[in-house]
C-alpha atoms as a PDB file:
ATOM      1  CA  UNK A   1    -127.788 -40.859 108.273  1.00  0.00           C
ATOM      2  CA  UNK A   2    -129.506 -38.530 106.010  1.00  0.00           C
ATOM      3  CA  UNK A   3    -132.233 -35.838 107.369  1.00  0.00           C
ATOM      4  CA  UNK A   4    -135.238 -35.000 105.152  1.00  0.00           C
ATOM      5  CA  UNK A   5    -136.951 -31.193 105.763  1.00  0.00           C
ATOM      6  CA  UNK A   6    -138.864 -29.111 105.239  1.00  0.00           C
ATOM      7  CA  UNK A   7    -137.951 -29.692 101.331  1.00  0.00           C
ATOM      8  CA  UNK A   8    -137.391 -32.784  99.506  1.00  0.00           C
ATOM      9  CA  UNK A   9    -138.854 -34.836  96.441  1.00  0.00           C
ATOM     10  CA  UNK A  10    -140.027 -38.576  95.769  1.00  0.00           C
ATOM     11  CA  UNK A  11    -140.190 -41.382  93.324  1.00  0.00           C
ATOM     12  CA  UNK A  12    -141.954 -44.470  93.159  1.00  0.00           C
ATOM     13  CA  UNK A  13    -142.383 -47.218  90.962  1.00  0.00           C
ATOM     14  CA  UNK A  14    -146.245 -47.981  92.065  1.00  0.00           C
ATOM     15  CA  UNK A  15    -148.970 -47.550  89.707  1.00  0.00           C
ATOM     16  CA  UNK A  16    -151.550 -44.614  89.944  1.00  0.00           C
ATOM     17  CA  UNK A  17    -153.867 -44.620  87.014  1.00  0.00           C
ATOM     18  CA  UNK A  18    -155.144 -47.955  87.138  1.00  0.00           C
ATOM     19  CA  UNK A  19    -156.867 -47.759  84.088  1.00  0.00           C
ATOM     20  CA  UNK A  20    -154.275 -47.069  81.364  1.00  0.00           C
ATOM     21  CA  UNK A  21    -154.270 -50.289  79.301  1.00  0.00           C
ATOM     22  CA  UNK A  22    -150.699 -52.129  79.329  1.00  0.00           C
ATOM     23  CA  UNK A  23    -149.450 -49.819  81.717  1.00  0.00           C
ATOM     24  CA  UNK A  24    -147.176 -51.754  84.806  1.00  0.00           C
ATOM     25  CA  UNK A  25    -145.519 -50.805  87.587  1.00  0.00           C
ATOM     26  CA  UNK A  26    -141.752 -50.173  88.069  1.00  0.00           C
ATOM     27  CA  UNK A  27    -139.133 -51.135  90.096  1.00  0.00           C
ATOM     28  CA  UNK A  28    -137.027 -48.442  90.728  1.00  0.00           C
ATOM     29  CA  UNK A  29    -133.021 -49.913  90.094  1.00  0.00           C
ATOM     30  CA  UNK A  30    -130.830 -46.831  90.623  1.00  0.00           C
ATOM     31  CA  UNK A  31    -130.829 -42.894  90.972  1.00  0.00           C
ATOM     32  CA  UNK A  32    -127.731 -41.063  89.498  1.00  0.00           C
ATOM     33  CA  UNK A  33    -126.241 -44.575  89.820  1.00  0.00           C
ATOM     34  CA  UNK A  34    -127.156 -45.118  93.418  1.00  0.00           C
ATOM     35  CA  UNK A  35    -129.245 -48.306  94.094  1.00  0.00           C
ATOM     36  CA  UNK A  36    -129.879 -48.881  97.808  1.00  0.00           C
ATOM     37  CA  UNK A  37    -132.779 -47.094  99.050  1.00  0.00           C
ATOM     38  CA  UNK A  38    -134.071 -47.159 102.671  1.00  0.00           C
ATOM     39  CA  UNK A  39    -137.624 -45.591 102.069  1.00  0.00           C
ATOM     40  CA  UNK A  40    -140.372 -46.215 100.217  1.00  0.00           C
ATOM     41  CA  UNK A  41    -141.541 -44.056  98.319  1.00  0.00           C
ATOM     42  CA  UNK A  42    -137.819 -42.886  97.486  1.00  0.00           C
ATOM     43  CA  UNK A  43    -137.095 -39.745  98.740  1.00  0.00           C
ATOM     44  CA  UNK A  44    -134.511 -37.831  97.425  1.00  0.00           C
ATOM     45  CA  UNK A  45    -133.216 -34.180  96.502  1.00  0.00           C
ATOM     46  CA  UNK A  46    -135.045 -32.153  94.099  1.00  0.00           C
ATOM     47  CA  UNK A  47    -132.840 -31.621  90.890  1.00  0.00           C
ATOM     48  CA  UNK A  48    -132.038 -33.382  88.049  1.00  0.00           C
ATOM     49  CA  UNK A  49    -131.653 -37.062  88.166  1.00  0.00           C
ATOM     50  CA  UNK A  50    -131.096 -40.171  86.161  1.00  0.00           C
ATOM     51  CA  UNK A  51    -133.204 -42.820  86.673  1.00  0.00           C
ATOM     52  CA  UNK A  52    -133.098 -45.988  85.977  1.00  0.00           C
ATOM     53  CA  UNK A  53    -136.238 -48.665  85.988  1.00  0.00           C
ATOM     54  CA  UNK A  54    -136.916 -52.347  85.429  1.00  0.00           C
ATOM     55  CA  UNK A  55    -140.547 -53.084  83.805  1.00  0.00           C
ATOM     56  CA  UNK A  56    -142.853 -55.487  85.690  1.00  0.00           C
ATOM     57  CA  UNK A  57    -144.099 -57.252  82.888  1.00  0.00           C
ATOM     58  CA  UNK A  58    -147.059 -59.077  82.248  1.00  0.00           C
ATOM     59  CA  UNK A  59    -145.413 -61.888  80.865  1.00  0.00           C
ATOM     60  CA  UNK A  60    -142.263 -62.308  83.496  1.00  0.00           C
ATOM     61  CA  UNK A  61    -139.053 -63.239  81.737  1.00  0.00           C
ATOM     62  CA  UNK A  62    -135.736 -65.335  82.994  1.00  0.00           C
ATOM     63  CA  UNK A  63    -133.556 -63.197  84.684  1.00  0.00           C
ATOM     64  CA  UNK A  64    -135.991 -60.479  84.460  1.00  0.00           C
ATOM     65  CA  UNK A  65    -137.258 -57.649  82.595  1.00  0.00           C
ATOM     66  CA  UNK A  66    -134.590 -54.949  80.291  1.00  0.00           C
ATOM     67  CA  UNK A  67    -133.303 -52.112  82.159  1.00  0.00           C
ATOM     68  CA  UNK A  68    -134.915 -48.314  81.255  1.00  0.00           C
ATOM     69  CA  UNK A  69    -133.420 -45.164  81.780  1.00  0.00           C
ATOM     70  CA  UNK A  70    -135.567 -42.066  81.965  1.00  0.00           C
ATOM     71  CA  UNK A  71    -134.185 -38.157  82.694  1.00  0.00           C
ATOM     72  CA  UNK A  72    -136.146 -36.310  84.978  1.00  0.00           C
ATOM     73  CA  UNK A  73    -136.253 -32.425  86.661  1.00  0.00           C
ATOM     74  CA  UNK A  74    -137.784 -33.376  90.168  1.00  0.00           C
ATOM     75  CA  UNK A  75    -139.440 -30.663  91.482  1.00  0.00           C
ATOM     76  CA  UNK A  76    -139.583 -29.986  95.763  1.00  0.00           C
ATOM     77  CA  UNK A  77    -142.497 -31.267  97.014  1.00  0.00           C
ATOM     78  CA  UNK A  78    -143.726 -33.418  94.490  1.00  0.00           C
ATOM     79  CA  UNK A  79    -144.331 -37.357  94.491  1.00  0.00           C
ATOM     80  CA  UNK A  80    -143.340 -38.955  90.703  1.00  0.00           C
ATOM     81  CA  UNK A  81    -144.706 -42.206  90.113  1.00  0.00           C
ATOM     82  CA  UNK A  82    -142.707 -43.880  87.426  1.00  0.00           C
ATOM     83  CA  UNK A  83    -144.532 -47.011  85.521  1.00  0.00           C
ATOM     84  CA  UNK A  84    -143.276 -49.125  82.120  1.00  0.00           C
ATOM     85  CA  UNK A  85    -145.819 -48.780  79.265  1.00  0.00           C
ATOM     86  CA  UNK A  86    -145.819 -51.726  77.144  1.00  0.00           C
ATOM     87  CA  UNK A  87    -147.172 -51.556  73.588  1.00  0.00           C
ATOM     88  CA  UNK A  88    -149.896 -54.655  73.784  1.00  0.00           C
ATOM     89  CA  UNK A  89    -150.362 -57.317  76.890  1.00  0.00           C
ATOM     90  CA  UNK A  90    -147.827 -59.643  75.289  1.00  0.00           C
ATOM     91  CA  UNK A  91    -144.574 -56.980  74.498  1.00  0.00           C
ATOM     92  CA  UNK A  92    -141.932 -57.204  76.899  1.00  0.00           C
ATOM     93  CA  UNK A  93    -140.531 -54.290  75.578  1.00  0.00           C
ATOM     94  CA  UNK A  94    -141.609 -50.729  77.539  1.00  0.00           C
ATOM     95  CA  UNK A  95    -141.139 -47.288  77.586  1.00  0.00           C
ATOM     96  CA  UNK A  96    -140.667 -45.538  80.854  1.00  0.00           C
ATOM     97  CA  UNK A  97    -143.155 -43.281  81.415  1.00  0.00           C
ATOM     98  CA  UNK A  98    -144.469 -40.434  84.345  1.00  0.00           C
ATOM     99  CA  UNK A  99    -148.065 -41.923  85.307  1.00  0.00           C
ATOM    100  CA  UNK A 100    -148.259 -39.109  87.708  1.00  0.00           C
ATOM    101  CA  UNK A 101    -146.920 -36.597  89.556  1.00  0.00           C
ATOM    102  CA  UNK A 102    -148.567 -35.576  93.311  1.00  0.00           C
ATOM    103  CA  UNK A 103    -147.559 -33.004  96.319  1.00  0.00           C
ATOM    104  CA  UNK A 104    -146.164 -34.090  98.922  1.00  0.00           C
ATOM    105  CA  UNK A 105    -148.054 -33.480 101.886  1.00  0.00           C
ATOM    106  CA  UNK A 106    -145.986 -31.292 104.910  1.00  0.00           C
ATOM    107  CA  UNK A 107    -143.150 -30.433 102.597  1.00  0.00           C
ATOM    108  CA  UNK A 108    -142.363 -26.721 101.833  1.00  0.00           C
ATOM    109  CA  UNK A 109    -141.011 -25.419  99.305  1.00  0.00           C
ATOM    110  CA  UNK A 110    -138.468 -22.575 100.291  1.00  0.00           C
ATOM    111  CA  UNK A 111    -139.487 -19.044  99.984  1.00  0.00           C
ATOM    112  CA  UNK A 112    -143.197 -20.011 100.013  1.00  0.00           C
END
């Protein structure tokens, strides 16, 4: 059983910025090759990690949407919220993208 504190990072596959046309939420697959997660959002070390997403496309495909991998330097403390942006309403093909990154609230980051 792993303990969180008082430092750690997330990632979640949930939309923020509603707004952004043929941007869609994620579904987070696997993190340095890792796929079971028991929280949501995922919380895990600050670093660098591989991560890998599924698109949830507009237009839902048999067997489901290509597999994405996108690098990222997690900072502590900080929420990343990791969405597919498609090129027009009718593409199933995306580009995984950072919608937004947030501070986590009652996380410290050490030395501060």
């Amino acid at each position: 059983c792993q303990t969180w504190g008082p430092t750690w990072s997330e990632v979640s596959g949930a939309r923020y910025n509603v707004a952004v046309i043929n941007r869609q939420p994620a579904v987070i697959e696997s993190i340095d090759g890792h796929s079971s997660f028991p929280t949501r959002p995922i919380k895990i070390e600050p670093g660098h990690h591989e991560i890998t997403i599924t698109g949830v496309s507009q237009r839902p495909r048999p067997g489901g949407g290509d597999l994405q991998k996108i690098a990222l330097d997690v900072e502590p403390c900080k929420l990343y919220y990791i969405n597919a942006q498609y090129a027009s309403p009718v593409d199933v093909k995306y580009a995984p993208v950072i919608d937004y990154v947030d501070t986590i609230p009652g996380c410290r980051v050490p030395g501060k």
